[in-house]
C-alpha atoms as a PDB file:
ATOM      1  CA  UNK A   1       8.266  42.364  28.622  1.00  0.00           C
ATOM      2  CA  UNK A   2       4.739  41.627  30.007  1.00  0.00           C
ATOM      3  CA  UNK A   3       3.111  42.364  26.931  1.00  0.00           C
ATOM      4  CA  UNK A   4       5.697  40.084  24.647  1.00  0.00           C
ATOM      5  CA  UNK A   5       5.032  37.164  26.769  1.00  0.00           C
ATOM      6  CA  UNK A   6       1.187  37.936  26.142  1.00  0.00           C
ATOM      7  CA  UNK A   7       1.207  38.633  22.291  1.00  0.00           C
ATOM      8  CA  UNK A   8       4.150  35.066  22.081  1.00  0.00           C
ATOM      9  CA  UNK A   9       1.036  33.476  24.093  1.00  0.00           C
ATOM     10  CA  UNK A  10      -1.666  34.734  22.378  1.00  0.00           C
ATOM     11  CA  UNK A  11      -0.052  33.448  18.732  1.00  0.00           C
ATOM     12  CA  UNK A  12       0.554  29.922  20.466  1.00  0.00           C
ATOM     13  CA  UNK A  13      -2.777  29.431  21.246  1.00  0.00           C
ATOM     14  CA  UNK A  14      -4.037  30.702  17.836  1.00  0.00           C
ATOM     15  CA  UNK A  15      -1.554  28.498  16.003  1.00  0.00           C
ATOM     16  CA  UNK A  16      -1.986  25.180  18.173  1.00  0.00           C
ATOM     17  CA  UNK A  17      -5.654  24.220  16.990  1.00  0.00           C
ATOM     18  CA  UNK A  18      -4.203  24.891  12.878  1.00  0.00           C
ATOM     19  CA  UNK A  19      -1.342  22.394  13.135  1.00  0.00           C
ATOM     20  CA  UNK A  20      -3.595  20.069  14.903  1.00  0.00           C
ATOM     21  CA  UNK A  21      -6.171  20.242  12.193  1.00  0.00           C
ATOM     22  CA  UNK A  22      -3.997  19.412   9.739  1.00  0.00           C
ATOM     23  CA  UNK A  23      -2.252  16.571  11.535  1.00  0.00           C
ATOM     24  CA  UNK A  24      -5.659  14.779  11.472  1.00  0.00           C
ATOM     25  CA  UNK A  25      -6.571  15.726   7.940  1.00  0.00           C
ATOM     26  CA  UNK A  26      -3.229  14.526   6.261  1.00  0.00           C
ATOM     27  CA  UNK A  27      -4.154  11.045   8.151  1.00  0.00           C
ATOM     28  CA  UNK A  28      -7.284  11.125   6.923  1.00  0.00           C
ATOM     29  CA  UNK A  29      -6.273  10.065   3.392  1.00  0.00           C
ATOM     30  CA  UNK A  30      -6.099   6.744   1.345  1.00  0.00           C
ATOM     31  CA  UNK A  31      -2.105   6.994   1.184  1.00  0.00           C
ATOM     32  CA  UNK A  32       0.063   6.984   3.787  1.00  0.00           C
ATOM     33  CA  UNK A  33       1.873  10.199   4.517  1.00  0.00           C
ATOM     34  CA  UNK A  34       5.190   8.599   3.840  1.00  0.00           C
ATOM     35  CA  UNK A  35       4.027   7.522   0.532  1.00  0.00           C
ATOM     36  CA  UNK A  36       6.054   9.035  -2.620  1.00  0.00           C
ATOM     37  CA  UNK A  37       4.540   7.123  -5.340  1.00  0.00           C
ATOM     38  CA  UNK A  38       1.777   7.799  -7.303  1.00  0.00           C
ATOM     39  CA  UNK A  39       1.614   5.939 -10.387  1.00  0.00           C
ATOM     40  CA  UNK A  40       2.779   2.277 -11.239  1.00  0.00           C
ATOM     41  CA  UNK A  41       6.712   1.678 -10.173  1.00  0.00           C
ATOM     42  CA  UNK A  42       9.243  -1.428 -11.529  1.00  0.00           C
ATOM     43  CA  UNK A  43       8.832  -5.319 -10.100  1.00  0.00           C
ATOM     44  CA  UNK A  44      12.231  -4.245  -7.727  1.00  0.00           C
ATOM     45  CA  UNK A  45      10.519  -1.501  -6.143  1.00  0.00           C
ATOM     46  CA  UNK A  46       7.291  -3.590  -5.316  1.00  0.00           C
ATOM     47  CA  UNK A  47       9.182  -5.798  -4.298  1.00  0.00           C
ATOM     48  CA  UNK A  48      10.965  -3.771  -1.776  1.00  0.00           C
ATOM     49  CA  UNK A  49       7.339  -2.755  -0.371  1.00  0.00           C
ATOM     50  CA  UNK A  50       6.051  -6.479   0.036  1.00  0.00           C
ATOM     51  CA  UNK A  51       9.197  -7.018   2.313  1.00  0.00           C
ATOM     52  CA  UNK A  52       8.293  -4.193   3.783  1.00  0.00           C
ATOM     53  CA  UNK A  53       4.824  -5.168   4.507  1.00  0.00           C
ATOM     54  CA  UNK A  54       6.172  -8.629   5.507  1.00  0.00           C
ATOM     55  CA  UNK A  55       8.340  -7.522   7.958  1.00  0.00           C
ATOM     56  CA  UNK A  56       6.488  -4.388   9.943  1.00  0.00           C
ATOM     57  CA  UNK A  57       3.312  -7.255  10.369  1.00  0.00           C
ATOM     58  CA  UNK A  58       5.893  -9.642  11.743  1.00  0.00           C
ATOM     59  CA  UNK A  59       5.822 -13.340  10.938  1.00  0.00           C
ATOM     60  CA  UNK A  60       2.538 -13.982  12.867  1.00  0.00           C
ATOM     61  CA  UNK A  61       0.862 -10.827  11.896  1.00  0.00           C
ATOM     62  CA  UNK A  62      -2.159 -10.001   9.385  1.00  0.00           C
ATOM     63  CA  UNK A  63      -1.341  -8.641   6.349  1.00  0.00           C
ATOM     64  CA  UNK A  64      -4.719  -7.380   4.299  1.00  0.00           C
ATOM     65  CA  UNK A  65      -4.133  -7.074   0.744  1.00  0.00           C
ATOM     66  CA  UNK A  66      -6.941  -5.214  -1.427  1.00  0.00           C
ATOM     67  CA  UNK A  67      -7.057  -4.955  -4.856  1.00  0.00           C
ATOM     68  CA  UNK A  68      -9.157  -2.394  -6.668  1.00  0.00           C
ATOM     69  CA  UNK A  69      -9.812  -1.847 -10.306  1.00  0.00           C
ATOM     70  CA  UNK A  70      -8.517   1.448 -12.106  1.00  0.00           C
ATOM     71  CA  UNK A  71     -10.037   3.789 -14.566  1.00  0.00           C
ATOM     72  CA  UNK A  72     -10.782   1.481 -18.163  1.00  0.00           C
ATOM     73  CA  UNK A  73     -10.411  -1.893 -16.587  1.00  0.00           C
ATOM     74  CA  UNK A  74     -13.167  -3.546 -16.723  1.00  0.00           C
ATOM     75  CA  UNK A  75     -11.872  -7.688 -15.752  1.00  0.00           C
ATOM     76  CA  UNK A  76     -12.469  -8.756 -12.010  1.00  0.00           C
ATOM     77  CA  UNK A  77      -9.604 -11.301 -13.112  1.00  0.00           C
ATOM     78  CA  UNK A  78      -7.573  -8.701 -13.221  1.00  0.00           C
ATOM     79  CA  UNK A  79      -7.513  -8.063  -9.455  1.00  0.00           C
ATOM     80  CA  UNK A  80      -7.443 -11.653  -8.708  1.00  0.00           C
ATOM     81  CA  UNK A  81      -3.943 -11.956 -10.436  1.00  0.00           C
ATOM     82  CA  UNK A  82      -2.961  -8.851  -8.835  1.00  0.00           C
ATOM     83  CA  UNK A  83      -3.945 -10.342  -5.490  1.00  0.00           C
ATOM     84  CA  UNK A  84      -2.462 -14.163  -6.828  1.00  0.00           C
ATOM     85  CA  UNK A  85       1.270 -12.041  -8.042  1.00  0.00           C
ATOM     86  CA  UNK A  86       1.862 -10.258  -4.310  1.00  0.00           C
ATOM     87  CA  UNK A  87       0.482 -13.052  -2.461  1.00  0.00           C
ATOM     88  CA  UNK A  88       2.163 -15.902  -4.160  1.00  0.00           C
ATOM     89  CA  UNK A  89       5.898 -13.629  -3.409  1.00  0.00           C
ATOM     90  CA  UNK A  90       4.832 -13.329   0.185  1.00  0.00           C
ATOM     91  CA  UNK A  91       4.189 -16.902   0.113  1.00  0.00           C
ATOM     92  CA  UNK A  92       6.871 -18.466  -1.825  1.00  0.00           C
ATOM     93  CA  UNK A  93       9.905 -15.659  -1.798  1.00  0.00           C
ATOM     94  CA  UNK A  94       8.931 -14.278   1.979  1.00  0.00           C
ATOM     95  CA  UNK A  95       8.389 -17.268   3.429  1.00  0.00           C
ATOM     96  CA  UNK A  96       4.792 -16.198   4.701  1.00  0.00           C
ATOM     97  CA  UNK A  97       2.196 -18.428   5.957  1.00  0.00           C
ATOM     98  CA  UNK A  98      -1.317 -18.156   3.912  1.00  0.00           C
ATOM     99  CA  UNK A  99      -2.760 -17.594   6.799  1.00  0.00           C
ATOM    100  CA  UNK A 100      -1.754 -14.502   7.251  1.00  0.00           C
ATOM    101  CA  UNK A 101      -2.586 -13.285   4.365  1.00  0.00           C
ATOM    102  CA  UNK A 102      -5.921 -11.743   3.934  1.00  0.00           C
ATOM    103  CA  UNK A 103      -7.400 -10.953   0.222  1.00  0.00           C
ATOM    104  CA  UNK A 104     -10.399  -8.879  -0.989  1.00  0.00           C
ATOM    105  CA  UNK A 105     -11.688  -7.026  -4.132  1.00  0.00           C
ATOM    106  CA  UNK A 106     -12.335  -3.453  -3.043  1.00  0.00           C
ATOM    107  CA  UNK A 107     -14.253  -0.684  -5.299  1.00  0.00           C
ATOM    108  CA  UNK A 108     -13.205   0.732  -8.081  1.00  0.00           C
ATOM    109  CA  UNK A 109     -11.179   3.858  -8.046  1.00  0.00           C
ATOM    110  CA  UNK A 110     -10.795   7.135 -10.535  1.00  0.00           C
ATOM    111  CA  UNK A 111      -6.934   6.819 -12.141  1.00  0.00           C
ATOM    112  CA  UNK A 112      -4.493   3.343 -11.828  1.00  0.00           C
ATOM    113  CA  UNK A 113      -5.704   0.353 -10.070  1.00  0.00           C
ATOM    114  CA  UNK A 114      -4.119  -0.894  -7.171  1.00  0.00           C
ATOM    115  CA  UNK A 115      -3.350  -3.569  -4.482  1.00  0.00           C
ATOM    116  CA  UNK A 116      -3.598  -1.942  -0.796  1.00  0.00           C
ATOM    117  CA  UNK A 117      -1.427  -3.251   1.535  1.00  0.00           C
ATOM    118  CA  UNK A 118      -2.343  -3.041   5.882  1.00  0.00           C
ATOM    119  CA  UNK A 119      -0.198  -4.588   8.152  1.00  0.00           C
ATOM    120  CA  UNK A 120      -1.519  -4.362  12.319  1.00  0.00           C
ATOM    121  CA  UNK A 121      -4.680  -3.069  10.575  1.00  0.00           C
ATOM    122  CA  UNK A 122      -2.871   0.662   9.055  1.00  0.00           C
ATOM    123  CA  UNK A 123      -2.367   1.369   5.375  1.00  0.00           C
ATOM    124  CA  UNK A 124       0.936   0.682   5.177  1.00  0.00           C
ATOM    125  CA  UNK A 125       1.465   1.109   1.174  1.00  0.00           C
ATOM    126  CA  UNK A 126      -0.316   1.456  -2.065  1.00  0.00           C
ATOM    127  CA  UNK A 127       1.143  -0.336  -4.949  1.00  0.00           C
ATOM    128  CA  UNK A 128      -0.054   0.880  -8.307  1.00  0.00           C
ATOM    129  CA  UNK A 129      -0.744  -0.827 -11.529  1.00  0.00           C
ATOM    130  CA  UNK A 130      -0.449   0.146 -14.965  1.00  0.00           C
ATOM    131  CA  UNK A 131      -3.960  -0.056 -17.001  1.00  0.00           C
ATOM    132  CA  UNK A 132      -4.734  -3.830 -18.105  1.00  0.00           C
ATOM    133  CA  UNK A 133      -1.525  -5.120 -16.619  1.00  0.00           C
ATOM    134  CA  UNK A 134      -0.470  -7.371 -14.125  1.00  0.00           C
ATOM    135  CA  UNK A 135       1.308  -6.244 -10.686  1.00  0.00           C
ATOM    136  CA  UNK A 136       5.084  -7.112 -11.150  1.00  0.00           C
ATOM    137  CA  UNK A 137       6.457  -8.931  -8.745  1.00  0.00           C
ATOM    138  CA  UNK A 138       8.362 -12.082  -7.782  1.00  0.00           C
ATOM    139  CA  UNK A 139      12.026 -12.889  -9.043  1.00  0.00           C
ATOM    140  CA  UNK A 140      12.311  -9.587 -11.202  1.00  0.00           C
ATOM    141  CA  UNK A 141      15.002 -11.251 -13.664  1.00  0.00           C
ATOM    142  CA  UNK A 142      15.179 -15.121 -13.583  1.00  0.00           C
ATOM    143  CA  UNK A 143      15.469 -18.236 -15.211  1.00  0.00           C
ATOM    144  CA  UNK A 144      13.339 -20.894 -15.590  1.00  0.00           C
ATOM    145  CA  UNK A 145       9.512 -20.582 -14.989  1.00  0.00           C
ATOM    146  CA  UNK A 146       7.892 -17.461 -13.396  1.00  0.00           C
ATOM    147  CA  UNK A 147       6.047 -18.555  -9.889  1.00  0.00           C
ATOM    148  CA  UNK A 148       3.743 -15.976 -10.166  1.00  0.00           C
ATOM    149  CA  UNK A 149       2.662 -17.275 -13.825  1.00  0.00           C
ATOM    150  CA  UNK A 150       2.337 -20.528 -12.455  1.00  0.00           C
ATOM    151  CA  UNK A 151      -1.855 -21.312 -11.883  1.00  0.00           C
ATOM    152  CA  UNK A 152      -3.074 -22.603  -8.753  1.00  0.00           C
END
């Protein structure tokens, strides 16, 4: 009996330092843990994650969005209406003050671009973008004019 508490504390402490390891190397990454996604996704589902953001940094929160260009693009307007499409829905669909929004043009990255979204200064999602294209968002199926298309 001795010896099996020994050998059950023995593998314990070999075991301990492993799982701890990888705990901080699987939060060491770009993505959050919980994330699924790894190419572009519909205007519903990106959608769903701006609300998302919207509501874990709270009304008076920070939200930091970053857009980064993809492998082939090449047009810095390309991240700017990225950045324009997500902020304008937080702004006009979430009811979000621009204040709280916070912008920037990151560095590129190997496969799609993207818009990275923090809220209380974590990752909280990555929202891929198909080559050359805009991020989908706002009123998925609507009439009348687009907000999103709308300059400002």
């Amino acid at each position: 009996m001795k010896s099996l508490r020994w050998a059950l504390g023995l593998t314990l402490l070999a075991i301990v330092p492993c799982i701890c390891k990888g705990q901080v190397k699987a939060d060491s990454g770009r993505r959050p843990s919980s994330q699924l996604e790894t190419k572009p996704a519909n205007c519903e589902f990106n959608v769903s994650v701006l609300t998302g953001v919207h509501r874990v940094a709270g009304d008076e929160g920070l939200v930091i969005m970053i857009a980064r260009l993809g492998r082939g693009e090449v047009s810095r307007k390309l991240n700017r209406r990225r950045l324009h499409n997500a902020r304008t829905f937080l702004t006009e669909f979430g009811h979000r003050s621009p204040e709280t929004i916070v912008t920037a043009e990151g560095d590129r990255v190997d496969g799609y671009g993207r818009v990275e979204l923090y809220a209380g200064g974590k990752l909280f999602y990555v929202l891929f973008a198909s080559q050359n294209a805009d991020l989908p968002v706002g009123a998925c199926s609507f009439e009348g004019e687009d907000p999103c298309k709308i300059r400002t």
